[in-house]
Protein backbone atom coordinates (compact mmCIF):
# COMPACT_ATOMS: atom_id res chain seq x y z
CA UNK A 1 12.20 -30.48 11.65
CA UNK A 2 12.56 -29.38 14.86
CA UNK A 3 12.60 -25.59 16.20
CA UNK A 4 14.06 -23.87 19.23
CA UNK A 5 11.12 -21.20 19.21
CA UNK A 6 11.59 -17.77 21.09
CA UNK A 7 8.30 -16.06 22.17
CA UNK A 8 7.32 -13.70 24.75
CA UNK A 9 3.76 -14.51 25.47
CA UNK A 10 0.95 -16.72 24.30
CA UNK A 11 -2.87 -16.52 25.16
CA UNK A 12 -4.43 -16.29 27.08
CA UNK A 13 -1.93 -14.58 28.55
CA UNK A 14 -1.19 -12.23 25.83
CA UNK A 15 -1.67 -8.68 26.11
CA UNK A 16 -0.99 -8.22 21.87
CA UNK A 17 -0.82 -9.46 18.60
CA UNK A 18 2.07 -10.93 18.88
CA UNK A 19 0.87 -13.71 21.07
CA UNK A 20 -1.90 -15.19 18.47
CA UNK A 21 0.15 -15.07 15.46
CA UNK A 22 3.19 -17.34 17.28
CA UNK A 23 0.16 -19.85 18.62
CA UNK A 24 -1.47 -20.00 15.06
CA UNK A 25 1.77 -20.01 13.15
CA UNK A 26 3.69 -22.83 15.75
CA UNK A 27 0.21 -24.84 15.80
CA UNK A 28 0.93 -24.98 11.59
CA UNK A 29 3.90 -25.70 11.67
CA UNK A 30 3.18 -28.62 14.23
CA UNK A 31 0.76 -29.76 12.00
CA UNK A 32 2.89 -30.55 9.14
CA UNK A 33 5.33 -32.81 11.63
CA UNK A 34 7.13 -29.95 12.67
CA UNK A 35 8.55 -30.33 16.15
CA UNK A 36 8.81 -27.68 18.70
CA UNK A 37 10.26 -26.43 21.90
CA UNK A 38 8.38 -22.42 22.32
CA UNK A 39 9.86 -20.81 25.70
CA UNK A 40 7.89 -17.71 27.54
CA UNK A 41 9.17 -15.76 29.95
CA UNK A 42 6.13 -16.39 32.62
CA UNK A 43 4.78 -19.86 33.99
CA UNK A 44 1.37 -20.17 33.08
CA UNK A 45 -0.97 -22.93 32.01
CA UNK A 46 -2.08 -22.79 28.61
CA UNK A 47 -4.15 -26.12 28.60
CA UNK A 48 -5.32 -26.10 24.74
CA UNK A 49 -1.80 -26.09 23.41
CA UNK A 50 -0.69 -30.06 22.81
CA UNK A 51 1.02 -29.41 19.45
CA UNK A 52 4.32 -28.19 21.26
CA UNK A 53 6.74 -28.39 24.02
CA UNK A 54 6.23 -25.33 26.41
CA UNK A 55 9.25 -23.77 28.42
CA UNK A 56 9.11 -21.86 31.62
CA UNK A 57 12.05 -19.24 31.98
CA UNK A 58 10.96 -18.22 34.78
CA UNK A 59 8.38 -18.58 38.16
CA UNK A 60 6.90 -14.80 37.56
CA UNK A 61 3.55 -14.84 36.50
CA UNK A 62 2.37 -13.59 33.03
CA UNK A 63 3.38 -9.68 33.26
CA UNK A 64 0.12 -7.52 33.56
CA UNK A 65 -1.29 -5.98 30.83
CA UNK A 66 -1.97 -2.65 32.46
CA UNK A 67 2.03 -3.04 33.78
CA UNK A 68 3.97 -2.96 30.27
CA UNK A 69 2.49 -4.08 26.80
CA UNK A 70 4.39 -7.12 24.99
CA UNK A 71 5.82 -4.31 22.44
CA UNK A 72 6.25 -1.59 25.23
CA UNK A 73 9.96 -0.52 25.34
CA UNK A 74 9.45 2.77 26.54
CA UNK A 75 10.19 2.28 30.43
CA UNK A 76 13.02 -0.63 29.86
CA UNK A 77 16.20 0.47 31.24
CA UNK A 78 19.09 -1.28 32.65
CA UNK A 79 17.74 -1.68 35.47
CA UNK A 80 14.14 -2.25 35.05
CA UNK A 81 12.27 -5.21 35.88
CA UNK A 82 11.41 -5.97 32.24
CA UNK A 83 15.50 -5.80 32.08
CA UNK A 84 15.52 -8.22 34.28
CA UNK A 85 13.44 -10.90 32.88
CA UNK A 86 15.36 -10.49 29.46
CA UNK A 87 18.10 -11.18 31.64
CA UNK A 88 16.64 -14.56 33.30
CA UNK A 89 15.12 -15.40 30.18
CA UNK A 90 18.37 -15.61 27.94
CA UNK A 91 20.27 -17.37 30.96
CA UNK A 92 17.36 -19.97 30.96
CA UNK A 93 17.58 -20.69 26.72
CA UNK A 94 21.27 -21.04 27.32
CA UNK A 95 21.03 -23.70 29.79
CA UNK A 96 18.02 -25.18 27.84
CA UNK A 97 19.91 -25.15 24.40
CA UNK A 98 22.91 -26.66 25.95
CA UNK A 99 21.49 -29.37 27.64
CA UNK A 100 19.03 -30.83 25.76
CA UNK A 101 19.77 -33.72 23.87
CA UNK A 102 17.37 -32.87 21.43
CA UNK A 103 19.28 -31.57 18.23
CA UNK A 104 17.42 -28.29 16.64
CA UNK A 105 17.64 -27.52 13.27
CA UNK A 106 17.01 -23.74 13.76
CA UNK A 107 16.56 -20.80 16.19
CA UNK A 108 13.46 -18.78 15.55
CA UNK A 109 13.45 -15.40 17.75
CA UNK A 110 10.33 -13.58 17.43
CA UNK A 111 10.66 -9.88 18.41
CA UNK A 112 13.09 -7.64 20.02
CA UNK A 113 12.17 -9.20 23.24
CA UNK A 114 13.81 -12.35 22.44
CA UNK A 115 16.53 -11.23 20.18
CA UNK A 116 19.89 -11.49 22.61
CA UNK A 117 18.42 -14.79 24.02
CA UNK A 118 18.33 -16.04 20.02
CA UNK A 119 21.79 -14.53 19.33
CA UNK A 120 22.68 -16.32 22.29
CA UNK A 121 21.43 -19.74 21.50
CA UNK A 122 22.93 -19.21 17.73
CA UNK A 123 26.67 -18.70 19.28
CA UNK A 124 26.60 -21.79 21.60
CA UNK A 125 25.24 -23.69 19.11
CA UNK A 126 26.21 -22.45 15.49
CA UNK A 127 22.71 -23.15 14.13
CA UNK A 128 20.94 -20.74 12.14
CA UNK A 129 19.10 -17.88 13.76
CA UNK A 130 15.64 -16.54 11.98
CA UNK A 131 14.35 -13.38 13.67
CA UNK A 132 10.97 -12.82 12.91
CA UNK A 133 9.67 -8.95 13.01
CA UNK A 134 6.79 -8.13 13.61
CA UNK A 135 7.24 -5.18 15.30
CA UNK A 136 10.28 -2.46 15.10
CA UNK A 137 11.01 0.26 17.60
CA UNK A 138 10.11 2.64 15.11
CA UNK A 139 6.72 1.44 14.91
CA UNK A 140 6.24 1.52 18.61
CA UNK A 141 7.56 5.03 19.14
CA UNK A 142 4.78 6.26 16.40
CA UNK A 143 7.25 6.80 14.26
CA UNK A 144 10.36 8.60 16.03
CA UNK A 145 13.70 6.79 16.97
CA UNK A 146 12.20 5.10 19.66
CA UNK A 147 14.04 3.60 23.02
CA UNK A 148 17.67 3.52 22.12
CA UNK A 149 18.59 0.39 24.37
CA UNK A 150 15.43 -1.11 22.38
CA UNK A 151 16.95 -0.15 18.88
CA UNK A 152 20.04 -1.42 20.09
CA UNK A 153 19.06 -4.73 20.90
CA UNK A 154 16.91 -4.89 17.22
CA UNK A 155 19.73 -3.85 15.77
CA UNK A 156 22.02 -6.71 16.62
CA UNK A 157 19.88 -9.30 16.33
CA UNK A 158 19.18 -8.18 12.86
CA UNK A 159 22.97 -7.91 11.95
CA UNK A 160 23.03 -11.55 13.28
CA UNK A 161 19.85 -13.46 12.28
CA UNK A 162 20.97 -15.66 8.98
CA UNK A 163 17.00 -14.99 7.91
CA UNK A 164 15.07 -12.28 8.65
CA UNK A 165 11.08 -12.75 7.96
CA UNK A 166 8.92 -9.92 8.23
CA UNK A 167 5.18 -9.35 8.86
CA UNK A 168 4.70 -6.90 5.73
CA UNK A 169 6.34 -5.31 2.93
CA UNK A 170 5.76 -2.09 5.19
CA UNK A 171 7.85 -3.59 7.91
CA UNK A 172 10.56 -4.88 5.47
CA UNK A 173 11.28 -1.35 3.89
CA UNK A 174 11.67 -0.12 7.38
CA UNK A 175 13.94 -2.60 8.54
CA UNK A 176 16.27 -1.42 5.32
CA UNK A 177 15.80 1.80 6.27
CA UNK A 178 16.14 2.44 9.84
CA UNK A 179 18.66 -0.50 9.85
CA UNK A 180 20.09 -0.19 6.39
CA UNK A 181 20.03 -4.46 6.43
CA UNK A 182 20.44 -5.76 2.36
CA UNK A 183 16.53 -6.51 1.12
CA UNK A 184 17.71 -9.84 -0.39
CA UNK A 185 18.32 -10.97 3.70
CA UNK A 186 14.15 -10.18 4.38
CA UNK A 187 11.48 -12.29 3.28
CA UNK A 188 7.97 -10.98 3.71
CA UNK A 189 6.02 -13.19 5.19
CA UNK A 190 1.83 -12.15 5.78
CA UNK A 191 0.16 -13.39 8.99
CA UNK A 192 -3.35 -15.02 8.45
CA UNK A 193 -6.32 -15.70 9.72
CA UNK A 194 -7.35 -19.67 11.73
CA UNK A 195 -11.14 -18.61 11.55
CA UNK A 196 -11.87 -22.26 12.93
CA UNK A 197 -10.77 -21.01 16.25
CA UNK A 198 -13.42 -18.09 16.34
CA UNK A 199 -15.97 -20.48 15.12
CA UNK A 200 -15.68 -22.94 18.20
CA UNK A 201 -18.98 -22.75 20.29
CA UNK A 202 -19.18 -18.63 20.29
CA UNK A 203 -22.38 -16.71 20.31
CA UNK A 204 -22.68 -13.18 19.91
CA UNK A 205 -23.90 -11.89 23.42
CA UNK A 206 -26.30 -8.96 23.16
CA UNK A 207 -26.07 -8.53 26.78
CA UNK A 208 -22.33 -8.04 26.52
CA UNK A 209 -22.64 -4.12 24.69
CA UNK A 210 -26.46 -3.59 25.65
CA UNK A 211 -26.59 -0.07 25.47
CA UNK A 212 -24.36 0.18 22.18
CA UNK A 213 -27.52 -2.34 20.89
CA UNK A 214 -29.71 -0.54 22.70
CA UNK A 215 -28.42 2.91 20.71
CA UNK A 216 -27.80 0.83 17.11
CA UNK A 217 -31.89 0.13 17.35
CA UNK A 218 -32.40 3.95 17.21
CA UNK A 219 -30.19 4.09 14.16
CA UNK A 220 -26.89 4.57 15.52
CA UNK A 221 -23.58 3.60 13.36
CA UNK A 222 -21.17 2.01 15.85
CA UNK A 223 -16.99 2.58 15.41
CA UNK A 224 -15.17 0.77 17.06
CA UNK A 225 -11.36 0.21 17.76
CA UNK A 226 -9.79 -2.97 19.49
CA UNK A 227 -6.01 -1.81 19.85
CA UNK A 228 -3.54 -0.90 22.26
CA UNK A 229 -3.85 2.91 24.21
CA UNK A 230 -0.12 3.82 23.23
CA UNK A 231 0.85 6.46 20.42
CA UNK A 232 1.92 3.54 17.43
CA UNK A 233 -2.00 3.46 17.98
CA UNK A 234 -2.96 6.95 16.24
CA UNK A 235 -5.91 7.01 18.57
CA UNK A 236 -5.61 10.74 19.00
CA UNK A 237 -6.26 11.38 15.47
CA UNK A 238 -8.94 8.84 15.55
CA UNK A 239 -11.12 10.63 18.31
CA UNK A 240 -10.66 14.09 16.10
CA UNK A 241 -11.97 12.78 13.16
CA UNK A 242 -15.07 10.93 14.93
CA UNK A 243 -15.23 14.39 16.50
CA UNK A 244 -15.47 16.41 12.73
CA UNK A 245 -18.01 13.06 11.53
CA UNK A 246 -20.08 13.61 14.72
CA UNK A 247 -20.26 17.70 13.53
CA UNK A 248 -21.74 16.13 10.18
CA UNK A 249 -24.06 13.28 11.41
CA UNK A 250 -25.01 12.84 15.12
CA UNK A 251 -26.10 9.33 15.10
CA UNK A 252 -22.16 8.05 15.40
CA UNK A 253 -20.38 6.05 18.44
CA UNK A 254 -16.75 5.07 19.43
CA UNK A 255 -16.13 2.31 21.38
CA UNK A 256 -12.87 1.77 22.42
CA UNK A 257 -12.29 -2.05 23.39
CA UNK A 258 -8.64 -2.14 25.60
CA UNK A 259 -6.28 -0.20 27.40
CA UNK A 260 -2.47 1.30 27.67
CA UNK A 261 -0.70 4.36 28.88
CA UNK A 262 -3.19 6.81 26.70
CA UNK A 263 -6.05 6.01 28.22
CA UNK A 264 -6.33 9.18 30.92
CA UNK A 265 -4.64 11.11 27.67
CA UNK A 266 -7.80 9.98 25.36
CA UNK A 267 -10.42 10.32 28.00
CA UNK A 268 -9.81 13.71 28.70
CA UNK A 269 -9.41 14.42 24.66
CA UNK A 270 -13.01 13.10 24.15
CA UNK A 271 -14.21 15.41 26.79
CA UNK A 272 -12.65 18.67 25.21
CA UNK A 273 -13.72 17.65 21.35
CA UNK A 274 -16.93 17.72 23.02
CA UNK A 275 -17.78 13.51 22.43
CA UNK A 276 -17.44 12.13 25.87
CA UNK A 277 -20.93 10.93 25.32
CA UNK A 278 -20.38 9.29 22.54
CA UNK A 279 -16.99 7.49 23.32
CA UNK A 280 -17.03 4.00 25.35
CA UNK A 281 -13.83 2.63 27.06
CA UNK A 282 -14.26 -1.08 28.22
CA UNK A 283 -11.20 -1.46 29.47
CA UNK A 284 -8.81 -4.60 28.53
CA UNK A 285 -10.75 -7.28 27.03
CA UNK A 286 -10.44 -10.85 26.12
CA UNK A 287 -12.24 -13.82 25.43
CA UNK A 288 -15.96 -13.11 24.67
CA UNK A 289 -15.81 -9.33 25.77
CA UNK A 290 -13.15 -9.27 22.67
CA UNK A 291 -15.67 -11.12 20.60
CA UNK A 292 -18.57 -9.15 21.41
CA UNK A 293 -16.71 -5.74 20.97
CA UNK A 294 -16.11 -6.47 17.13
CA UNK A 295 -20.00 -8.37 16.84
CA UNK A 296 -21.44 -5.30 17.62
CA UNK A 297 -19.47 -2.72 15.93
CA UNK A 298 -20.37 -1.53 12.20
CA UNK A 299 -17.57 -0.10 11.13
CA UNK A 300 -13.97 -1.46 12.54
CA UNK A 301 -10.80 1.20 12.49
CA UNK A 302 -7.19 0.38 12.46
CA UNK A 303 -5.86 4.51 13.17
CA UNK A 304 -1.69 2.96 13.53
CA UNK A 305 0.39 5.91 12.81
CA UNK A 306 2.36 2.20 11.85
CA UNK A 307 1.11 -0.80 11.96
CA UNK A 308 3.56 -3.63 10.72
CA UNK A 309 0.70 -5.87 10.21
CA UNK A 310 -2.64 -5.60 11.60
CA UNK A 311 -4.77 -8.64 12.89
CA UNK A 312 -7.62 -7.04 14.71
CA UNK A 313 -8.49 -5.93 10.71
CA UNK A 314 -8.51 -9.58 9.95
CA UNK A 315 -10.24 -10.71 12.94
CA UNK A 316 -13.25 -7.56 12.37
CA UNK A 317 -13.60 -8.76 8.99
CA UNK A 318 -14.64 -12.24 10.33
CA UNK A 319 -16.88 -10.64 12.52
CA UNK A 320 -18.81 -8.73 9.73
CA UNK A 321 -17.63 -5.24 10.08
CA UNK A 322 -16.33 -2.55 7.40
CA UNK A 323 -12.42 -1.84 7.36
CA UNK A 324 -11.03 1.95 7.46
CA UNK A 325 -7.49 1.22 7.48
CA UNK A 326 -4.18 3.71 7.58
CA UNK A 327 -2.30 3.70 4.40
CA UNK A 328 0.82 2.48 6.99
CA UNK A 329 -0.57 -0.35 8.25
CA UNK A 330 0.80 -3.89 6.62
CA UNK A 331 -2.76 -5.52 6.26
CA UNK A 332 -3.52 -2.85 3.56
CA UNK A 333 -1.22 -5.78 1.39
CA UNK A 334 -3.22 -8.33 1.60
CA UNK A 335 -6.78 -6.83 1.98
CA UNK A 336 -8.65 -4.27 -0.74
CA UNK A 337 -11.91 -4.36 0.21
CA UNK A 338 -12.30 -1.26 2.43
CA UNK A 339 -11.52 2.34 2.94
CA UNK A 340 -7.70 3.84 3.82
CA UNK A 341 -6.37 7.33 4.97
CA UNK A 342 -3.42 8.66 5.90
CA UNK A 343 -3.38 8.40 9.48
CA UNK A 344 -2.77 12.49 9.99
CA UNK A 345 -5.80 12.79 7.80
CA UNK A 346 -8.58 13.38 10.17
CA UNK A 347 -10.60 15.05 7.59
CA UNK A 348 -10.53 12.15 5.09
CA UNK A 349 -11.15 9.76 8.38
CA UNK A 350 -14.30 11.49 9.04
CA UNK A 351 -15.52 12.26 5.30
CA UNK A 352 -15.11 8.07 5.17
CA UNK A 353 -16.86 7.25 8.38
CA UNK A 354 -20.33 9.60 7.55
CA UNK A 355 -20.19 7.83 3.82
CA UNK A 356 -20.43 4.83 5.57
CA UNK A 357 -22.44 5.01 8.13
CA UNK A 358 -25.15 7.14 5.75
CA UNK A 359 -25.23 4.37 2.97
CA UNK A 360 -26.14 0.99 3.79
CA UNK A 361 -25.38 -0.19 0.39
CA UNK A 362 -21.65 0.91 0.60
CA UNK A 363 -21.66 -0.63 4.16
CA UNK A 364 -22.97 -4.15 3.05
CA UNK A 365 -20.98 -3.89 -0.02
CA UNK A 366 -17.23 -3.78 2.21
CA UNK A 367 -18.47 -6.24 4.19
CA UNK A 368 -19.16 -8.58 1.47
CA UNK A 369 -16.42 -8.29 -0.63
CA UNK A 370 -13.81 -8.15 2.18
CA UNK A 371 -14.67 -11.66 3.47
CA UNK A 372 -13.67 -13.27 0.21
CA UNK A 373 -10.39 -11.71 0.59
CA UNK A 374 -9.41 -12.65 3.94
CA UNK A 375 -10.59 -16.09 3.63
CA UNK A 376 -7.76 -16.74 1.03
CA UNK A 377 -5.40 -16.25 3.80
CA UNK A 378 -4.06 -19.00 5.61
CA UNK A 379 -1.88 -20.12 8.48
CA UNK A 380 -1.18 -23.52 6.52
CA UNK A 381 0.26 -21.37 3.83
CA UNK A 382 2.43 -19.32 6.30
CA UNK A 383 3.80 -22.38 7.63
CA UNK A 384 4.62 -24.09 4.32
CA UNK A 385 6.61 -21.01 3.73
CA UNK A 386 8.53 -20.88 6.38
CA UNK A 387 9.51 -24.19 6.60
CA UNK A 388 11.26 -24.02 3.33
CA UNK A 389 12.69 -20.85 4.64
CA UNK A 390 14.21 -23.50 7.73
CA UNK A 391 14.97 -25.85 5.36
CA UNK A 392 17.20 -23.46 3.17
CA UNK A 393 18.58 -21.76 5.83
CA UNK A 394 19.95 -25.13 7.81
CA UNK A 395 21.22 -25.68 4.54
CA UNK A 396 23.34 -22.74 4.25
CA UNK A 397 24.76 -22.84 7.94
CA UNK A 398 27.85 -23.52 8.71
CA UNK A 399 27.38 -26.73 10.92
């Protein structure tokens, strides 16, 4: 088959989840003969990626991470500069999709991003458009309506898509509800884990997190969080419960691997619950610095107020860490091997953090049993999937 796909970033140039799971899932689907054209916004290089055609909508560079956040919709306005490259990237799709004499067999938009640039493509064309969601406005507000030119945009493209595939069961029930689309129009669709790609060459540096080793020798638990600084995050209510476990057993440290809007906000917060010394900010990391910040953590936290899916859960469970996971995050579907809480519930949060950190045994025992769970999961699977999904929807289109 062969697949107009719509993307907004891929690493290394990602500053989200977002990125990985359209790498992973087009590098599947390119593996069972699938062929495919995947346009960004940015020109970049991205030298490991042979399995597919990459587009250019644009000469601006990959948009910094510490400027907007591949889900961030809370500055875009009409006249923004993110505006603008929506703008520039739909005009470029419309050329591409009308020119090439390549003949697709389906659109697939992924985000809100790339909505009106698949809408687009699926009116000049009359091929089938599959949005896939794995993130609403809802979930990036933390919650609340959100950016209305945002919702708008969502909105449409979910009115239009012929397919809609979503990340979770979580996400699909809020796609009915905050967009009251028919359930029998949604497929839920899990992302996975490739764990050959974090088992290519990497060794755990010790030098990378020194001190955190240095403090884990004395008998120090480490927490740690690799996420986004916005509110979707929950990171708030994360740094009051460490703050209430702390109270209960001293021998407890955050680390806080990446960055966003928040991170002034949370800084601050640590320093008036009293934990500044116990809370570490690297900054935005990637690469080994991303690798190393889940190595040498012992217990890995995914706070999201909501969290359509949840990678970094898979990607700490590779790395030998044990899950604490909101009840509103989408992972929570596929993996059972760990501890959930309400996000609001800071007292729960903590009460789970000082059982783990106290008893070894219940610490080696979630990060046993969690590894046989995510290991079941598979990009291979996710691609067979959708490809029937293709397959059924070309057949349905009106062509």
């Amino acid at each position: 088959m062969n697949i107009s796909m719509l993307g907004w970033e891929l690493p290394p140039h990602n500053s989200g989840g977002l990125g990985v799971a359209c790498y992973h899932l087009a590098k599947a689907l390119a593996a069972k003969g699938t062929t495919i054209d995947f346009v960004l916004p940015y020109t970049a290089a991205h030298a490991d990626v042979e399995f597919m055609t990459i587009h250019h909508a644009s000469t601006q560079r990959p948009i910094p991470y510490s400027a907007t956040g591949v889900y961030d919709s809370s500055i875009m306005t009409e006249g923004s500069s993110l505006r603008e490259l929506q703008r520039q990237y739909t005009t470029f799709v419309e050329r591409h999709i009308t020119n090439t004499p390549q003949t697709y067999d389906a659109i697939h938009a992924h985000d809100w991003l790339t909505i009106e640039a698949g809408i687009r493509a699926k009116e000049l064309t009359n091929l089938p458009l599959i949005v896939h969601v794995h993130s609403t406005e809802y979930d990036r507000s933390g919650g609340s309506t959100g950016n209305p030119l945002a919702r708008a945009i969502e909105y449409q493209g979910l009115i239009m898509a012929d397919r809609i595939v979503a990340v979770s069961a979580v996400t699909k029930s809020i796609i009915i509800a905050q967009y009251g689309i028919p359930a029998d129009k949604i497929e839920v669709l899990h992302n996975a884990i490739d764990v050959a790609s974090f088992d290519n060459g990497y060794l755990y540096d010790q030098r990378t997190y020194s001190y955190l080793e240095g403090l884990k020798s004395e008998g120090y638990t480490v927490i740690s969080a690799v996420t986004r600084f916005t509110v979707q995050k929950g990171l708030t209510q994360l740094l009051q419960a460490v703050a209430k476990a702390v109270d209960r057993y001293d021998r407890l440290v955050l680390l806080l691997a990446g960055d966003g809007e928040q991170r002034d906000e949370l800084i601050a917060l640590a320093a008036r619950l009293g934990i500044a010394d116990r809370v570490f900010f690297t900054g935005f990391v990637r690469g080994k610095q991303w690798r190393d910040a889940y190595s040498v953590s012992d217990i890995f936290v995914l706070s999201s107020i909501s969290e359509p899916f949840g990678l970094t859960a898979l990607e700490a469970a590779h790395h030998d860490t044990a899950l604490v996971i909101t009840k509103q995050s989408g992972v929570s579907e596929v993996l059972h091997s760990m501890f959930t809480y309400d996000f609001w519930d800071t007292d729960k949060l903590a009460d789970q953090l000082v059982g783990i950190a106290t008893s070894p045994a219940l610490q080696s025992s979630l990060k046993k049993n969690v590894l046989h769970e995510y290991a079941r999961l598979s990009w291979d699977d996710v691609a067979e999937t959708l490809l029937t999904t293709y397959q059924q929807t070309r057949h349905g289109a009106l062509v």
